[in-house]
N, C-alpha and C. Protein backbone atom coordinates (compact mmCIF):
# COMPACT_ATOMS: atom_id res chain seq x y z
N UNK A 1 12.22 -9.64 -28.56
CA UNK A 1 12.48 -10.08 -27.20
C UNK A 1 11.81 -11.43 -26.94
N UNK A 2 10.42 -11.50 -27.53
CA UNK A 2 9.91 -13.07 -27.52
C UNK A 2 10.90 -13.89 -28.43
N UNK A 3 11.82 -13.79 -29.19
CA UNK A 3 12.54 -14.67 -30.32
C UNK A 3 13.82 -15.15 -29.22
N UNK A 4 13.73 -14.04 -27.89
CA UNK A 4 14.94 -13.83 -27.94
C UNK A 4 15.03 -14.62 -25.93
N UNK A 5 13.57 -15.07 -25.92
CA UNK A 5 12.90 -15.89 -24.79
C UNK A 5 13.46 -15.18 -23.35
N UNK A 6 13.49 -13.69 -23.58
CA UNK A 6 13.73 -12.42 -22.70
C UNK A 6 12.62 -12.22 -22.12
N UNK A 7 11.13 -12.46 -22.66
CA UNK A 7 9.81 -11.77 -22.42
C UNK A 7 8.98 -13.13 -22.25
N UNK A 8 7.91 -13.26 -21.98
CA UNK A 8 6.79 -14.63 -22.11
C UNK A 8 5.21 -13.72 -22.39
N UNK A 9 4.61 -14.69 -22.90
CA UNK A 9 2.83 -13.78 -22.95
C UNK A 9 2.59 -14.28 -21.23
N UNK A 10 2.24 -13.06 -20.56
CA UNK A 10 1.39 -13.83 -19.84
C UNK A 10 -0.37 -13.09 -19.93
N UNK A 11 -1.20 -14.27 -19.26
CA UNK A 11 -2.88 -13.39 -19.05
C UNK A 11 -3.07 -13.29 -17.62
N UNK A 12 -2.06 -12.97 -16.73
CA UNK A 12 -2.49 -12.55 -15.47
C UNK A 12 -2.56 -10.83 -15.47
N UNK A 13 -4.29 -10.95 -13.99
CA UNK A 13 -4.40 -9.51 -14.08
C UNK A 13 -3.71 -8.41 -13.68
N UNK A 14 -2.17 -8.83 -13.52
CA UNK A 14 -0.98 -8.07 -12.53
C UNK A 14 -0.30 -8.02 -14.20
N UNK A 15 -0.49 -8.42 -15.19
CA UNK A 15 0.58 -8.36 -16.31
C UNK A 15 0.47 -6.94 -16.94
N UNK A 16 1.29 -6.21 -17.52
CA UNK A 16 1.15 -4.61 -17.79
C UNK A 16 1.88 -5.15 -19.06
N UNK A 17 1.31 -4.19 -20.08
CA UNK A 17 1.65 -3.79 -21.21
C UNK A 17 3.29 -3.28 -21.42
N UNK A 18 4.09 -3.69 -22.84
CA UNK A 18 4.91 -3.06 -22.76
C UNK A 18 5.12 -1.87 -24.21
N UNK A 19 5.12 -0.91 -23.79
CA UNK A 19 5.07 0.19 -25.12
C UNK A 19 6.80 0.73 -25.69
N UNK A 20 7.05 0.96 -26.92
CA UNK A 20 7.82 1.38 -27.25
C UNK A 20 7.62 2.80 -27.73
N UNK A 21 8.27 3.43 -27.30
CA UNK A 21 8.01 5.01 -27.71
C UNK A 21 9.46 6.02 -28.37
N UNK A 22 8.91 6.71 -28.42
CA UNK A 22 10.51 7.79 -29.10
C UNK A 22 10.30 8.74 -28.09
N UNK A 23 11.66 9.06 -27.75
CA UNK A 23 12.29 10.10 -26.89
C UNK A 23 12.50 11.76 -27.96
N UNK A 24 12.28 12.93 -27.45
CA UNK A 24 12.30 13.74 -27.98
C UNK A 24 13.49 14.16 -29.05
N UNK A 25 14.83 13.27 -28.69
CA UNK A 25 15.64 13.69 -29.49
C UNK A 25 16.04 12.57 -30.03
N UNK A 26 14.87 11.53 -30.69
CA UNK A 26 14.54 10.33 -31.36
C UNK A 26 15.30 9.08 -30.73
N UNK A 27 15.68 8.81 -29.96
CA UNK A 27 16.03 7.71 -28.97
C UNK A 27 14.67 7.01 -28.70
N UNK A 28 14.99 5.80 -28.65
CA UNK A 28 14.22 4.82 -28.00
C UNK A 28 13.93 4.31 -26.61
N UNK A 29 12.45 4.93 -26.04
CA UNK A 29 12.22 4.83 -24.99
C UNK A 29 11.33 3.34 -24.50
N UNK A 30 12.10 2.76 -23.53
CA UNK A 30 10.96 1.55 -23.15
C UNK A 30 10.37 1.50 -22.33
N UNK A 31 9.02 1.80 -22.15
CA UNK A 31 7.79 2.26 -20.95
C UNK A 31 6.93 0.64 -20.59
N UNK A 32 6.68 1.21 -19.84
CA UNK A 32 5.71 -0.27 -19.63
C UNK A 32 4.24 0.34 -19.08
N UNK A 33 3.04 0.17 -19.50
CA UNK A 33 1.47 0.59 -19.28
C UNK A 33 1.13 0.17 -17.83
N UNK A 34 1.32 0.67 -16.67
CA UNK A 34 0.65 0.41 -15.45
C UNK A 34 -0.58 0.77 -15.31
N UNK A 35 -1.63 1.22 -16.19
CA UNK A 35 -2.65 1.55 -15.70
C UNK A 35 -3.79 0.56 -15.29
N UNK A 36 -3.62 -0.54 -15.86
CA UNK A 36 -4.54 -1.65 -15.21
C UNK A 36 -4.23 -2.24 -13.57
N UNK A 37 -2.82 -1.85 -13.92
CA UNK A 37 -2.15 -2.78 -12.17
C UNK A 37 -2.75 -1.64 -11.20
N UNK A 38 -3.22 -0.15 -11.70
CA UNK A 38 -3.15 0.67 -10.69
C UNK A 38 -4.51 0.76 -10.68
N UNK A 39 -5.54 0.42 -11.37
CA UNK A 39 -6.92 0.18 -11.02
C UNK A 39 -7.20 -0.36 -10.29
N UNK A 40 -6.32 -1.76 -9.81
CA UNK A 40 -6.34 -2.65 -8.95
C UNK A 40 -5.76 -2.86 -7.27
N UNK A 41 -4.53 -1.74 -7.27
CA UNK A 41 -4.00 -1.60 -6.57
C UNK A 41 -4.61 -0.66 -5.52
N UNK A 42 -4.72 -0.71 -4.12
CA UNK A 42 -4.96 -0.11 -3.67
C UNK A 42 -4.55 0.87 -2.56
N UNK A 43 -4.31 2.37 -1.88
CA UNK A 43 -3.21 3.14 -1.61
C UNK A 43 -3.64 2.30 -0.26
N UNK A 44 -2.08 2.18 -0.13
CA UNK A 44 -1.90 2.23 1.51
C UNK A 44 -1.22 3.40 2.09
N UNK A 45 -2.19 4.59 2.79
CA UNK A 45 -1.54 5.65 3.39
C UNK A 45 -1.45 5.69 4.65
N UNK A 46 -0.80 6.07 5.28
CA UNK A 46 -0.76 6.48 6.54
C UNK A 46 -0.63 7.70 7.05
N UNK A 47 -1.10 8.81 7.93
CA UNK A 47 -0.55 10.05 8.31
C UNK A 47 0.93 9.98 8.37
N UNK A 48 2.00 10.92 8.16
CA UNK A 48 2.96 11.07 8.89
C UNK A 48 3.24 11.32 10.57
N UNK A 49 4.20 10.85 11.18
CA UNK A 49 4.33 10.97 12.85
C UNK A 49 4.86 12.81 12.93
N UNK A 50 4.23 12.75 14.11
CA UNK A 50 4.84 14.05 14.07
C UNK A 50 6.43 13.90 14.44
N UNK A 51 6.76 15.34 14.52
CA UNK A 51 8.50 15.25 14.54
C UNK A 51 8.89 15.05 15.98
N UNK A 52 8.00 15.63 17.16
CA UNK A 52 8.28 15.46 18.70
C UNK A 52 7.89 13.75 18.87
N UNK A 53 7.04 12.63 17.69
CA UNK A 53 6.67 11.24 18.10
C UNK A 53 8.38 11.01 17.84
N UNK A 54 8.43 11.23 16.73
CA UNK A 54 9.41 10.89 16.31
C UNK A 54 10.93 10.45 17.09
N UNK A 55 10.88 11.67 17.49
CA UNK A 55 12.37 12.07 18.64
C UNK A 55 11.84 11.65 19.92
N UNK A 56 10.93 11.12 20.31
CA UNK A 56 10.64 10.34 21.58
C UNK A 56 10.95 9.23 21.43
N UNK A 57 11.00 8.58 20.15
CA UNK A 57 11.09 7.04 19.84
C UNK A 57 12.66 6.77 19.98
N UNK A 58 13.37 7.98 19.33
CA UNK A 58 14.66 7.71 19.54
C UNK A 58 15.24 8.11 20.63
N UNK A 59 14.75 8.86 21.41
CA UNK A 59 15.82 9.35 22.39
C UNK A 59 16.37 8.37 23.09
N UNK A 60 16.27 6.97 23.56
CA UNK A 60 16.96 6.20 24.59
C UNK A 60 17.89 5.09 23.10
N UNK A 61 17.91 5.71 21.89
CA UNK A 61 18.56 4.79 20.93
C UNK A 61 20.45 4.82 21.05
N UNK A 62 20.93 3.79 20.80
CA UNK A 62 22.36 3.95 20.56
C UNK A 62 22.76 4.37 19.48
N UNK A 63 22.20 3.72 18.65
CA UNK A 63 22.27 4.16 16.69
C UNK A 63 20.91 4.98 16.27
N UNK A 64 21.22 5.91 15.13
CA UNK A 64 20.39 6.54 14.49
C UNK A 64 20.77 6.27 13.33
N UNK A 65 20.12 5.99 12.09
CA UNK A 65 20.25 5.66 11.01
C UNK A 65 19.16 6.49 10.17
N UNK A 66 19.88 6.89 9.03
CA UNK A 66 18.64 7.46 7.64
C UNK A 66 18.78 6.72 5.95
N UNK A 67 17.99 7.17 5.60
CA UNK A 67 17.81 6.39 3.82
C UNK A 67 17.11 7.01 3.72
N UNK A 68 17.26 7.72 2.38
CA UNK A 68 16.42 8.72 1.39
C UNK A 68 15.88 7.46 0.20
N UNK A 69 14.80 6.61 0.20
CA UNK A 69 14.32 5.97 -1.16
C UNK A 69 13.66 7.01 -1.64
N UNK A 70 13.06 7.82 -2.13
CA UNK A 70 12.82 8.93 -3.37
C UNK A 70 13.08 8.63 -4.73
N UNK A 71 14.59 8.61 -4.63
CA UNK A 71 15.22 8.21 -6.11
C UNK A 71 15.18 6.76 -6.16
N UNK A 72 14.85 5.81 -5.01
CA UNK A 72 15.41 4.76 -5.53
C UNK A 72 14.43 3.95 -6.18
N UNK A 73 14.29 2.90 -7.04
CA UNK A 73 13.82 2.59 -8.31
C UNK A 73 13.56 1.24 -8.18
């Protein structure tokens, strides 16, 4: 992938490793090492609203809209 000027070295402390591994039914898996970015990173949590904040916020709305990101990537 470096021959192929797809990839670059970098030395920043946000740069993660990239590992090649085998998949159980010998396929080639391509992972990448986040564990340094996540030493660094830090959680931003928030409580959830309750469900009555929630439906107060919308009740005077014209549109209601949803999105499930979960799966998204």
């Amino acid at each position: 992938m470096l021959q192929l000027d797809t990839i670059c070295p970098l030395m920043s402390p946000w740069a993660s490793l990239v590992v090649i591994g085998c998949k159980p039914d010998g396929t080639i898996r391509f992972c990448v090492d986040y564990r340094k970015v996540n030493k660094v990173t830090k959680m931003d949590a928030y409580p959830i609203p309750s469900m009555e904040r929630v439906i107060e916020k919308v009740t005077f709305a014209k549109y209601i809209s949803t999105i499930d990101l979960t799966k998204g990537y």
